[in-house]
C-alpha atoms as a PDB file:
ATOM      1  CA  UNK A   1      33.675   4.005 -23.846  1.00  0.00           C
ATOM      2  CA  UNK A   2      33.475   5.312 -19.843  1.00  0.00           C
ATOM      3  CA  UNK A   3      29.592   6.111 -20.810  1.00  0.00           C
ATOM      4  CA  UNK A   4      29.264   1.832 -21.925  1.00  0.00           C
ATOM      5  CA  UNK A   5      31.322   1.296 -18.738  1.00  0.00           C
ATOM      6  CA  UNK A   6      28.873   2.742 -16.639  1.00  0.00           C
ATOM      7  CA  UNK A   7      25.890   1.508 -17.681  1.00  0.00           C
ATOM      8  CA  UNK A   8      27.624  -2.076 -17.569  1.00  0.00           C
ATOM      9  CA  UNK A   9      28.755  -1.141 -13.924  1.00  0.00           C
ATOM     10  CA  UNK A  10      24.889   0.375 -13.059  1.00  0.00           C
ATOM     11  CA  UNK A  11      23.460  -3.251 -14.774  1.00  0.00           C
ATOM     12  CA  UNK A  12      25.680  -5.098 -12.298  1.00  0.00           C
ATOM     13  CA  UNK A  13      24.741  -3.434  -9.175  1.00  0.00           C
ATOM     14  CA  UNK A  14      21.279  -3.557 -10.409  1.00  0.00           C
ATOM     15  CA  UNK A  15      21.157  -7.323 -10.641  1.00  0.00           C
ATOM     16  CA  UNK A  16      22.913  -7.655  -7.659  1.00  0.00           C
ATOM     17  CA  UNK A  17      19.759  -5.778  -5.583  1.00  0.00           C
ATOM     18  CA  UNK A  18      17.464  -7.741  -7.909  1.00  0.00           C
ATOM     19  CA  UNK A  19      19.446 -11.423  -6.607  1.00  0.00           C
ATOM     20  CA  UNK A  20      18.818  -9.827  -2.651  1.00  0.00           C
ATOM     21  CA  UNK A  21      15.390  -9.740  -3.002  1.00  0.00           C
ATOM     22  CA  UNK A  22      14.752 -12.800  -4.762  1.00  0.00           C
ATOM     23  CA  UNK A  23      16.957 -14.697  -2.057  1.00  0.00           C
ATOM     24  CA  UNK A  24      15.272 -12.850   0.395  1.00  0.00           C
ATOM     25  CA  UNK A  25      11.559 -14.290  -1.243  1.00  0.00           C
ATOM     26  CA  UNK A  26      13.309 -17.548  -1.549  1.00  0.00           C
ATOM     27  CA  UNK A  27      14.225 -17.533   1.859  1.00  0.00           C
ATOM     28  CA  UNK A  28      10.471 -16.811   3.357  1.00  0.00           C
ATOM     29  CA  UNK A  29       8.635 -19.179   1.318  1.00  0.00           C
ATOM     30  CA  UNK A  30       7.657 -21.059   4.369  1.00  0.00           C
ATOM     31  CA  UNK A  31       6.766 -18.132   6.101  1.00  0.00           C
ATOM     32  CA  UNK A  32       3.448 -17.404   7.341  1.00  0.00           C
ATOM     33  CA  UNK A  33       1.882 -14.521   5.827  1.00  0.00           C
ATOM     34  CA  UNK A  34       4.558 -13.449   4.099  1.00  0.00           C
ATOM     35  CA  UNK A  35       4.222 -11.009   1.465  1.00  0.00           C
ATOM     36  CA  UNK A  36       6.158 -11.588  -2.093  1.00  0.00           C
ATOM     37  CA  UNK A  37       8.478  -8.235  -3.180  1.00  0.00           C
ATOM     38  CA  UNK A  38      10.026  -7.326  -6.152  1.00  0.00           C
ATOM     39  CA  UNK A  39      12.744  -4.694  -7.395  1.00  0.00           C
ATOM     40  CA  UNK A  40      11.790  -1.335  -8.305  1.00  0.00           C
ATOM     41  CA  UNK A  41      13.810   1.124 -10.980  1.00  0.00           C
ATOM     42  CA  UNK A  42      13.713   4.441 -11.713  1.00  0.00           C
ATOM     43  CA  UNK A  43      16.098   6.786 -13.034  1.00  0.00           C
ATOM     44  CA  UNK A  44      16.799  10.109 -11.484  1.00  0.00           C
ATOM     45  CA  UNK A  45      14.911  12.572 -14.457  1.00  0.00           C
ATOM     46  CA  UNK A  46      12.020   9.948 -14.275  1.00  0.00           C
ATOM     47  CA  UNK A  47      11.715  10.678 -10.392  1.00  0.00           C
ATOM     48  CA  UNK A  48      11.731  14.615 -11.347  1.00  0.00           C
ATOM     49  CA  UNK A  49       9.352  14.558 -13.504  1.00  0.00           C
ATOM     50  CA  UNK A  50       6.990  12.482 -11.975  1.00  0.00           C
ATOM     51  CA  UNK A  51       7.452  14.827  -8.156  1.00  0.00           C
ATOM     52  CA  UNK A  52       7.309  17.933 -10.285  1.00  0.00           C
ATOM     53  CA  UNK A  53       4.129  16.636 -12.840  1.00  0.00           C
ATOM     54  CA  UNK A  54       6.391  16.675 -16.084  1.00  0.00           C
ATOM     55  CA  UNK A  55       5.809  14.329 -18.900  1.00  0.00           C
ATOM     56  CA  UNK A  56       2.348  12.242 -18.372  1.00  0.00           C
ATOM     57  CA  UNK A  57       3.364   9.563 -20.239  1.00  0.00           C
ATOM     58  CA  UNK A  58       6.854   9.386 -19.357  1.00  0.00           C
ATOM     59  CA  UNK A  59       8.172   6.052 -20.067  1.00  0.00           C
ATOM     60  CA  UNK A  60       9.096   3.635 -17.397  1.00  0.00           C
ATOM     61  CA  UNK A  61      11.040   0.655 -16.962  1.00  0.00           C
ATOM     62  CA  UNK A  62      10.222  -3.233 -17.063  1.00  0.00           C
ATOM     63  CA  UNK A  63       9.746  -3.252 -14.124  1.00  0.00           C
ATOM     64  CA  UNK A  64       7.232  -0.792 -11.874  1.00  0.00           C
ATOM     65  CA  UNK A  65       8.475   2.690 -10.758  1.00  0.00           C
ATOM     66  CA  UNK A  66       9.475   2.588  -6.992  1.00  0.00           C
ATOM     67  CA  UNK A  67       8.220   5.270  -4.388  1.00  0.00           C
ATOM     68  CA  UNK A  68       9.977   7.646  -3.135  1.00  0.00           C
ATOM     69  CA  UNK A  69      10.199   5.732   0.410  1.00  0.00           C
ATOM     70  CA  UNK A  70      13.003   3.338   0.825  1.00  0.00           C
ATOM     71  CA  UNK A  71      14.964   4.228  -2.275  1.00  0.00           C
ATOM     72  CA  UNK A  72      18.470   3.475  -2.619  1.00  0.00           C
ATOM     73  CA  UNK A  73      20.698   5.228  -5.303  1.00  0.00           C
ATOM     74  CA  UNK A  74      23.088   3.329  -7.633  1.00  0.00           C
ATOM     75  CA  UNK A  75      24.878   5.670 -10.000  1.00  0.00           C
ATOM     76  CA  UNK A  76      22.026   7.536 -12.014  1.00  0.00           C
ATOM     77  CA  UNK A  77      19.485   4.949 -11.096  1.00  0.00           C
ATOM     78  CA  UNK A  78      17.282   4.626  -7.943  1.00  0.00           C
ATOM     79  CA  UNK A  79      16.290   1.203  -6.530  1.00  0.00           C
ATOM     80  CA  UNK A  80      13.483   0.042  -4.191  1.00  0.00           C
ATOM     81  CA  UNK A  81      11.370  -2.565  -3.367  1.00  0.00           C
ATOM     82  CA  UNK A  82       7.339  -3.078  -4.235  1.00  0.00           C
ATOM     83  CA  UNK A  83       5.548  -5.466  -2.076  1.00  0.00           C
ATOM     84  CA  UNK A  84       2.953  -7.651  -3.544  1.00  0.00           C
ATOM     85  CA  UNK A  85      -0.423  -7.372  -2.313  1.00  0.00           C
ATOM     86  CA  UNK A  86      -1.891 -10.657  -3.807  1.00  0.00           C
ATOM     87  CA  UNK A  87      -3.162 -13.547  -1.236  1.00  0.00           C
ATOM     88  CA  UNK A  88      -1.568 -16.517  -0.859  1.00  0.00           C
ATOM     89  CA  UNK A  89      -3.165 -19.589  -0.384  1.00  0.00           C
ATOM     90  CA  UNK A  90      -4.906 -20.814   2.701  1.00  0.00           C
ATOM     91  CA  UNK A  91      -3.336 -24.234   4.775  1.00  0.00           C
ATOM     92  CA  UNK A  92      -6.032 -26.113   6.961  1.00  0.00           C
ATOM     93  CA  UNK A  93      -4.565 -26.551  10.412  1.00  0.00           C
ATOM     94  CA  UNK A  94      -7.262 -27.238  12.926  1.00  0.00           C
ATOM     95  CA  UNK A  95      -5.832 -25.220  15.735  1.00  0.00           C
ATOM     96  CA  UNK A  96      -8.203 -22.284  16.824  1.00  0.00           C
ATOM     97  CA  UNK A  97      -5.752 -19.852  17.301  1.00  0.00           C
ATOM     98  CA  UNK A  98      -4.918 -20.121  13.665  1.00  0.00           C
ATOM     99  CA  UNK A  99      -6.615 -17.596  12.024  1.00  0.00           C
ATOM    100  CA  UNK A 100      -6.743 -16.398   7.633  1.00  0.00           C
ATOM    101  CA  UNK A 101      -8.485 -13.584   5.990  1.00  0.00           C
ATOM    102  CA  UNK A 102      -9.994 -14.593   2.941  1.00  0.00           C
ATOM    103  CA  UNK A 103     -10.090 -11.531   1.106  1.00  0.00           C
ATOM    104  CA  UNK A 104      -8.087 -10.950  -1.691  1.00  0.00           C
ATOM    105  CA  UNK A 105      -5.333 -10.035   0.311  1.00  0.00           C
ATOM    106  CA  UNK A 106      -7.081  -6.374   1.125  1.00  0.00           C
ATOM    107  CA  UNK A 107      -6.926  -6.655   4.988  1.00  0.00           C
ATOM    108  CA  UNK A 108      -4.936  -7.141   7.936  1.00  0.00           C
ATOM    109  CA  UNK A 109      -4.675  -8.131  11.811  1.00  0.00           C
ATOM    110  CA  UNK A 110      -4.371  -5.190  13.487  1.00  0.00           C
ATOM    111  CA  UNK A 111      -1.603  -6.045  16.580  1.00  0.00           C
ATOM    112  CA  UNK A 112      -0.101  -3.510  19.318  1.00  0.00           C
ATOM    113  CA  UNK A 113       3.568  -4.079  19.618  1.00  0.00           C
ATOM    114  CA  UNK A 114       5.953  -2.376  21.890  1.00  0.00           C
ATOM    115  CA  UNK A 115       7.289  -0.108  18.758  1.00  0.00           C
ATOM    116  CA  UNK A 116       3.680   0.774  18.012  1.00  0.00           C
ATOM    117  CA  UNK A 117       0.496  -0.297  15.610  1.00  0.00           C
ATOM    118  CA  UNK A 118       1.540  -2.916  13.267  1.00  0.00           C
ATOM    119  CA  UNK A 119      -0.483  -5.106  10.477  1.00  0.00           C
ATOM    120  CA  UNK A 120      -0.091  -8.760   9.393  1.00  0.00           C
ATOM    121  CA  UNK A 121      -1.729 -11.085   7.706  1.00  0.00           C
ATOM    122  CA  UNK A 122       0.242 -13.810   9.728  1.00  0.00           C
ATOM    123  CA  UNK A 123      -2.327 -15.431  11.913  1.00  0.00           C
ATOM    124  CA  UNK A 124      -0.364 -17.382  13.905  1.00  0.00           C
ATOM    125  CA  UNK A 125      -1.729 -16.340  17.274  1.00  0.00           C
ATOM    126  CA  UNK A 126      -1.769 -18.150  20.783  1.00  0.00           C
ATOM    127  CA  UNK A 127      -3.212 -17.189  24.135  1.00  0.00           C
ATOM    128  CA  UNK A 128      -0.486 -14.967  26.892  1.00  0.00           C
ATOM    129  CA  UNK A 129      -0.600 -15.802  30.448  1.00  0.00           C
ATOM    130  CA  UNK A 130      -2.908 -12.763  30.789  1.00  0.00           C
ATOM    131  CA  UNK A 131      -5.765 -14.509  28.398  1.00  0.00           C
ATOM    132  CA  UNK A 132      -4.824 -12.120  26.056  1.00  0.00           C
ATOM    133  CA  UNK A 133      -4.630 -12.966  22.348  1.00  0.00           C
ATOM    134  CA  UNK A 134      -1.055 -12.830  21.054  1.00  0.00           C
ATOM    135  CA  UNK A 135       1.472 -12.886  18.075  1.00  0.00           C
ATOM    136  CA  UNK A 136       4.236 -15.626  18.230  1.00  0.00           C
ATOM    137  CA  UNK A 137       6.693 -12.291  19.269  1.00  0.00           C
ATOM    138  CA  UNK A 138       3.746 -11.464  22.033  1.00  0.00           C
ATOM    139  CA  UNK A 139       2.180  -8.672  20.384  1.00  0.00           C
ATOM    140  CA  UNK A 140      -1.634  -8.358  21.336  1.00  0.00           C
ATOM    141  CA  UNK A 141      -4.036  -8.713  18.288  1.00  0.00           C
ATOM    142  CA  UNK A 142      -6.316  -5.824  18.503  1.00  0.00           C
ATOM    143  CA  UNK A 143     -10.466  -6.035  18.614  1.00  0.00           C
ATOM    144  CA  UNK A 144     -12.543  -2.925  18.137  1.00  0.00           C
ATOM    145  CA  UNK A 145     -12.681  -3.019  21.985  1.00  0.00           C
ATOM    146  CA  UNK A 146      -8.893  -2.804  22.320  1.00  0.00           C
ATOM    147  CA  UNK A 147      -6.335  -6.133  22.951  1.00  0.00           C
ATOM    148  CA  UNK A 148      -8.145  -9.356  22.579  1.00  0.00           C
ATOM    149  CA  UNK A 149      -8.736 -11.289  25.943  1.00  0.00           C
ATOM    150  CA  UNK A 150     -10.159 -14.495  26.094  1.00  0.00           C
ATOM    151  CA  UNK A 151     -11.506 -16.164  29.323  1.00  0.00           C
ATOM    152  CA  UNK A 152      -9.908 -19.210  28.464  1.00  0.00           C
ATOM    153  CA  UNK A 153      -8.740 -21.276  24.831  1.00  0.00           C
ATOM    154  CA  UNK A 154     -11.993 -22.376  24.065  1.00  0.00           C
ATOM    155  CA  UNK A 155     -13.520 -20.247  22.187  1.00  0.00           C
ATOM    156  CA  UNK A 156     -14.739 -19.781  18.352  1.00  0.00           C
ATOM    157  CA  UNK A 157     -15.058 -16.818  15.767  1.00  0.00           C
ATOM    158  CA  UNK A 158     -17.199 -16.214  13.202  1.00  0.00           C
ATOM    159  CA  UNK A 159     -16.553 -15.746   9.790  1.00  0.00           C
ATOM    160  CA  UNK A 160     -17.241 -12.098  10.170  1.00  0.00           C
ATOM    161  CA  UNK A 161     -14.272 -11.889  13.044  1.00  0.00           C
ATOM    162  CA  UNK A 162     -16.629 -12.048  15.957  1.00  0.00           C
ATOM    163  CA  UNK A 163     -14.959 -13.788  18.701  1.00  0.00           C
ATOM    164  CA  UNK A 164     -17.149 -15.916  21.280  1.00  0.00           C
ATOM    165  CA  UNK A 165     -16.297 -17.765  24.358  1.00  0.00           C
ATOM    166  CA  UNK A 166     -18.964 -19.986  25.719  1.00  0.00           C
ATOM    167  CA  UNK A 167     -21.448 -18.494  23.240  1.00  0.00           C
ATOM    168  CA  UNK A 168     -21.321 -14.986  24.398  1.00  0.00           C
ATOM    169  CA  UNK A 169     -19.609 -12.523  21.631  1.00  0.00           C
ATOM    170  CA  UNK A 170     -16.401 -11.043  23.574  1.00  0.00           C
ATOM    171  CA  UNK A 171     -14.969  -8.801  20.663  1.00  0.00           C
ATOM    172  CA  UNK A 172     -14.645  -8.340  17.175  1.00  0.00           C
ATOM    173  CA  UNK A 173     -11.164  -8.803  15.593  1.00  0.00           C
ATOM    174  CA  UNK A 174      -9.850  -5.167  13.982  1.00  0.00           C
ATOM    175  CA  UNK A 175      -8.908  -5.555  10.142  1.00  0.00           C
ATOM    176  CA  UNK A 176      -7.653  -2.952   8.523  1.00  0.00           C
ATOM    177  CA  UNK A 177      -7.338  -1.986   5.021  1.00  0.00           C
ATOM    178  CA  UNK A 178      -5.374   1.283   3.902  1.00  0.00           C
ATOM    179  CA  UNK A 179      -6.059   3.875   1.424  1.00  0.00           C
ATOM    180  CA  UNK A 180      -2.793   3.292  -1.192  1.00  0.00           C
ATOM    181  CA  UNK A 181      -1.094  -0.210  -0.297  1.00  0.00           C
ATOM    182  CA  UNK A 182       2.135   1.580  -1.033  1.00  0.00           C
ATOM    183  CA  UNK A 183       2.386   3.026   1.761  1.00  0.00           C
ATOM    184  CA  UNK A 184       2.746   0.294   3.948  1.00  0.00           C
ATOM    185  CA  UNK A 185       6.579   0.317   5.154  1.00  0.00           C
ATOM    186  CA  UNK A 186       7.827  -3.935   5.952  1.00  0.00           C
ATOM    187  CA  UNK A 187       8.469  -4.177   9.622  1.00  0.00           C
ATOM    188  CA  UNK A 188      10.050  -7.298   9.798  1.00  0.00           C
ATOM    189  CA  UNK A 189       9.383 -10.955   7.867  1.00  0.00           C
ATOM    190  CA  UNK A 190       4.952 -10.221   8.067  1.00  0.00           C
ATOM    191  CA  UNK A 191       4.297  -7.134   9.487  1.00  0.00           C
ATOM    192  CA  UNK A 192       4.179  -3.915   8.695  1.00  0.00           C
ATOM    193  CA  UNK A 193       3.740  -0.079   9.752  1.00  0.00           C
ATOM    194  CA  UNK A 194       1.331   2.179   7.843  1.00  0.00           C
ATOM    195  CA  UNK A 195       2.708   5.604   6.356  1.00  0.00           C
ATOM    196  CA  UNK A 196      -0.661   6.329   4.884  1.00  0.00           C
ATOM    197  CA  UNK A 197      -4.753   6.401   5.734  1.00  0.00           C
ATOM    198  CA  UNK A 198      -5.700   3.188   7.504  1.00  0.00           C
ATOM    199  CA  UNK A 199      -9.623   2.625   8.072  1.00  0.00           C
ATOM    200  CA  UNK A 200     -11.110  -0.393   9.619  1.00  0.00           C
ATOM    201  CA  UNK A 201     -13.388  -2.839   7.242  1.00  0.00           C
ATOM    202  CA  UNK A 202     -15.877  -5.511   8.096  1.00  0.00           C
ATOM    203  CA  UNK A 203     -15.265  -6.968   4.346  1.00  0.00           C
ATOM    204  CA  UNK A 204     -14.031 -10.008   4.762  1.00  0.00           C
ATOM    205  CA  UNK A 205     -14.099 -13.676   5.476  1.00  0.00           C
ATOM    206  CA  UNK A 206     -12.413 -15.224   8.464  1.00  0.00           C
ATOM    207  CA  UNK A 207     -11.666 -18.684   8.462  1.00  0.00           C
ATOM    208  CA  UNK A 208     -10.502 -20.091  12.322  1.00  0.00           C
ATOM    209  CA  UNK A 209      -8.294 -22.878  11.756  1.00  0.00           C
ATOM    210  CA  UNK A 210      -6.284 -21.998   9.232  1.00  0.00           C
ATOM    211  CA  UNK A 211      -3.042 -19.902   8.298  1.00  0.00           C
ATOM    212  CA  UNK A 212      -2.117 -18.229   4.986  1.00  0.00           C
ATOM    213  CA  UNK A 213       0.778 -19.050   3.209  1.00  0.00           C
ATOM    214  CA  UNK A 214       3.299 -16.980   1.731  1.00  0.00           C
ATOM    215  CA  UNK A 215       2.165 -15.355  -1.869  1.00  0.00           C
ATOM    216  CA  UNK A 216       5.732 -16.934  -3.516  1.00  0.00           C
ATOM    217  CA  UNK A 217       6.251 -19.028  -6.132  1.00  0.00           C
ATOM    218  CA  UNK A 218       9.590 -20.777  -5.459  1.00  0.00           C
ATOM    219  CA  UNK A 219       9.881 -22.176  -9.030  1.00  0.00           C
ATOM    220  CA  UNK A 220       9.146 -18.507 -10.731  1.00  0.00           C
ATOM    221  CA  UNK A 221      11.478 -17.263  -8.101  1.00  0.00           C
ATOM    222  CA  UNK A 222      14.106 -19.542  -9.043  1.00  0.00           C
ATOM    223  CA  UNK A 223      13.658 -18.934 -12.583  1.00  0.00           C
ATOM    224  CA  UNK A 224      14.187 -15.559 -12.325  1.00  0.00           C
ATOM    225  CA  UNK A 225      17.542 -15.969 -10.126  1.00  0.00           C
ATOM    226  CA  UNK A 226      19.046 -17.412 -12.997  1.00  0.00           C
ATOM    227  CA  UNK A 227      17.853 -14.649 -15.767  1.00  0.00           C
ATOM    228  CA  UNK A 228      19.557 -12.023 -13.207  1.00  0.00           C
ATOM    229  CA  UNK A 229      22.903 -14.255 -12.909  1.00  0.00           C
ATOM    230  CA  UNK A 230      22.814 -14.236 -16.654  1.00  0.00           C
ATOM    231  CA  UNK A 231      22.261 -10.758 -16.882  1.00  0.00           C
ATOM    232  CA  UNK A 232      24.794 -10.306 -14.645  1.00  0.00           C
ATOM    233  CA  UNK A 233      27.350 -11.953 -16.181  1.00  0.00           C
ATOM    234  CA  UNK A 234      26.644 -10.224 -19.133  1.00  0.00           C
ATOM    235  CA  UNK A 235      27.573  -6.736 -18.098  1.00  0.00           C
ATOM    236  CA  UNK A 236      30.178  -8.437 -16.569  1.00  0.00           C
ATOM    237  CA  UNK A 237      31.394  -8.850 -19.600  1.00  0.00           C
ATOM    238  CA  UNK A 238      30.391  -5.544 -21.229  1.00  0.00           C
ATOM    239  CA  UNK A 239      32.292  -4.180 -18.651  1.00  0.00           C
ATOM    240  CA  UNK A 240      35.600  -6.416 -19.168  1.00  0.00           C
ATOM    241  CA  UNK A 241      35.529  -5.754 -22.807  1.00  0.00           C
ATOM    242  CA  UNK A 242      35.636  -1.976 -22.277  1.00  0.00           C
ATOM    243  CA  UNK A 243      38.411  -2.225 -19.728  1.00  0.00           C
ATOM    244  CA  UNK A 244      40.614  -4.146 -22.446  1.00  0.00           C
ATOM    245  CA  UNK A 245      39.490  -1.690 -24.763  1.00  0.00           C
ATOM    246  CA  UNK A 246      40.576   1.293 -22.828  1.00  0.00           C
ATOM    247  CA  UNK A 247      43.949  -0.031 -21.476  1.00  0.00           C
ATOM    248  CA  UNK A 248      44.945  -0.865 -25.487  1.00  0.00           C
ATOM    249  CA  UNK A 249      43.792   2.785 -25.712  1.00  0.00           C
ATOM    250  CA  UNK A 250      46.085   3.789 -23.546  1.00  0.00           C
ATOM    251  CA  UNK A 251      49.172   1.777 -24.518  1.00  0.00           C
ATOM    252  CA  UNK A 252      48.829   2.620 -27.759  1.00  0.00           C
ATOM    253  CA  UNK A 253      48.715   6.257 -26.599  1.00  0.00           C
ATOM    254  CA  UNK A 254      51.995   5.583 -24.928  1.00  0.00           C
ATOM    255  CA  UNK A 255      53.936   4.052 -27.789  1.00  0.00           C
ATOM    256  CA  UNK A 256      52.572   7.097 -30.134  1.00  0.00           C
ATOM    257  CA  UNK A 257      54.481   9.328 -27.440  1.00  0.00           C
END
């Protein structure tokens, strides 16, 4: 009975970190470059055996295993987050300091913030009163010459990330790709920090004028709000039932006395 108690109890709190990140993906569907996530469960002899190289085919859960970075324990369980690597799709905007990699979501804009090197695929950029190229936040997009400067906002670049003003190549925009995706620690809405191997890549497409949208599906999102309310309310339930169950218990106890 306490055993069907807490697994109702771990189901709740589960759902309840599933419904964050779903709101959370909800809430950034209009967000440039923003990168879908998901929830990640494993239990604590899954994590064991996988650190320690136990069990090859050890059997996971629905949903895929989280890393060891950012994990959050509930009861026997251990949440976390997976961020979803897949491109979203690319809005026309005819401003030149809009900027989207057409890749397959592989790369990203390198940028130098005050907290360090950070990647995005938000392209929102605009030019600083220093002719620099800039992040909405004023973080300098990096070329493979160092911070981006322009001599002034006209300018074009290629589809290889070759940036020219007047028809003389300035710089080449730094994309990055990293060696295991999961590595990559969210820093914010778009941008992230790399825990991992980073290496720059000249694979890509570049398209000047437009911005990538976030990889979320509102409606799937939505429909999977309401499975995880359901859910919820189901070991809500479980849970209620036992309680009723274990305070007749105990009356019942006390009248036998």
């Amino acid at each position: 009975m306490l055993d069907g108690m807490k697994m109702a109890a771990q189901g709740m709190m589960t759902m309840s970190a599933k419904q964050d990140i779903i709101t959370n993906n909800l809430a950034n569907v209009g967000t440039t470059g923003y990168r879908k996530e998901s929830i990640t469960i494993s239990s604590f002899t899954e994590i064991l055996n996988r650190e320690v190289g136990g069990m090859d085919g050890m059997q996971q859960s629905s949903y895929e295993i989280a890393t060891a970075p950012g994990m959050e324990t509930r009861g026997t369980l251990s949440t976390g987050s997976v961020t979803h690597g897949a491109q979203g799709s690319l809005k026309e905007t005819g401003n030149p300091f809009d900027m989207a990699l057409d890749d397959n979501g592989r790369g990203f804009f390198t940028i130098q913030s005050p907290e360090g090197i950070k990647f995005t695929r938000a392209g929102s950029f605009r030019l600083s009163t220093s002719g620099h190229l800039v992040t909405p936040d004023g973080s300098f997009v990096m070329g493979h010459r160092g911070p981006v400067k322009l001599s002034g906002s006209n300018f074009q670049v290629s589809n290889d990330g070759v940036i020219s003003c007047e028809g003389k190549p300035v710089d080449r925009l730094l994309v990055t790709v990293f060696d295991d995706t999961r590595q990559l620690k969210r820093s914010g809405d778009s941008q992230f920090v790399a825990q991992g191997g980073v290496r720059a890549t000249t694979d890509f497409q570049l398209k000047q004028g437009y911005l990538e949208q976030a990889n979320v599906n509102a409606i799937n999102e939505m429909v999977d709000m309401m499975m995880v309310m359901r859910n919820y309310e189901a070991n809500q339930k479980v849970l209620q039932a036992h309680d009723q169950r274990l305070q007749k218990t105990v009356n019942d106890l006390g009248r036998v006395r």
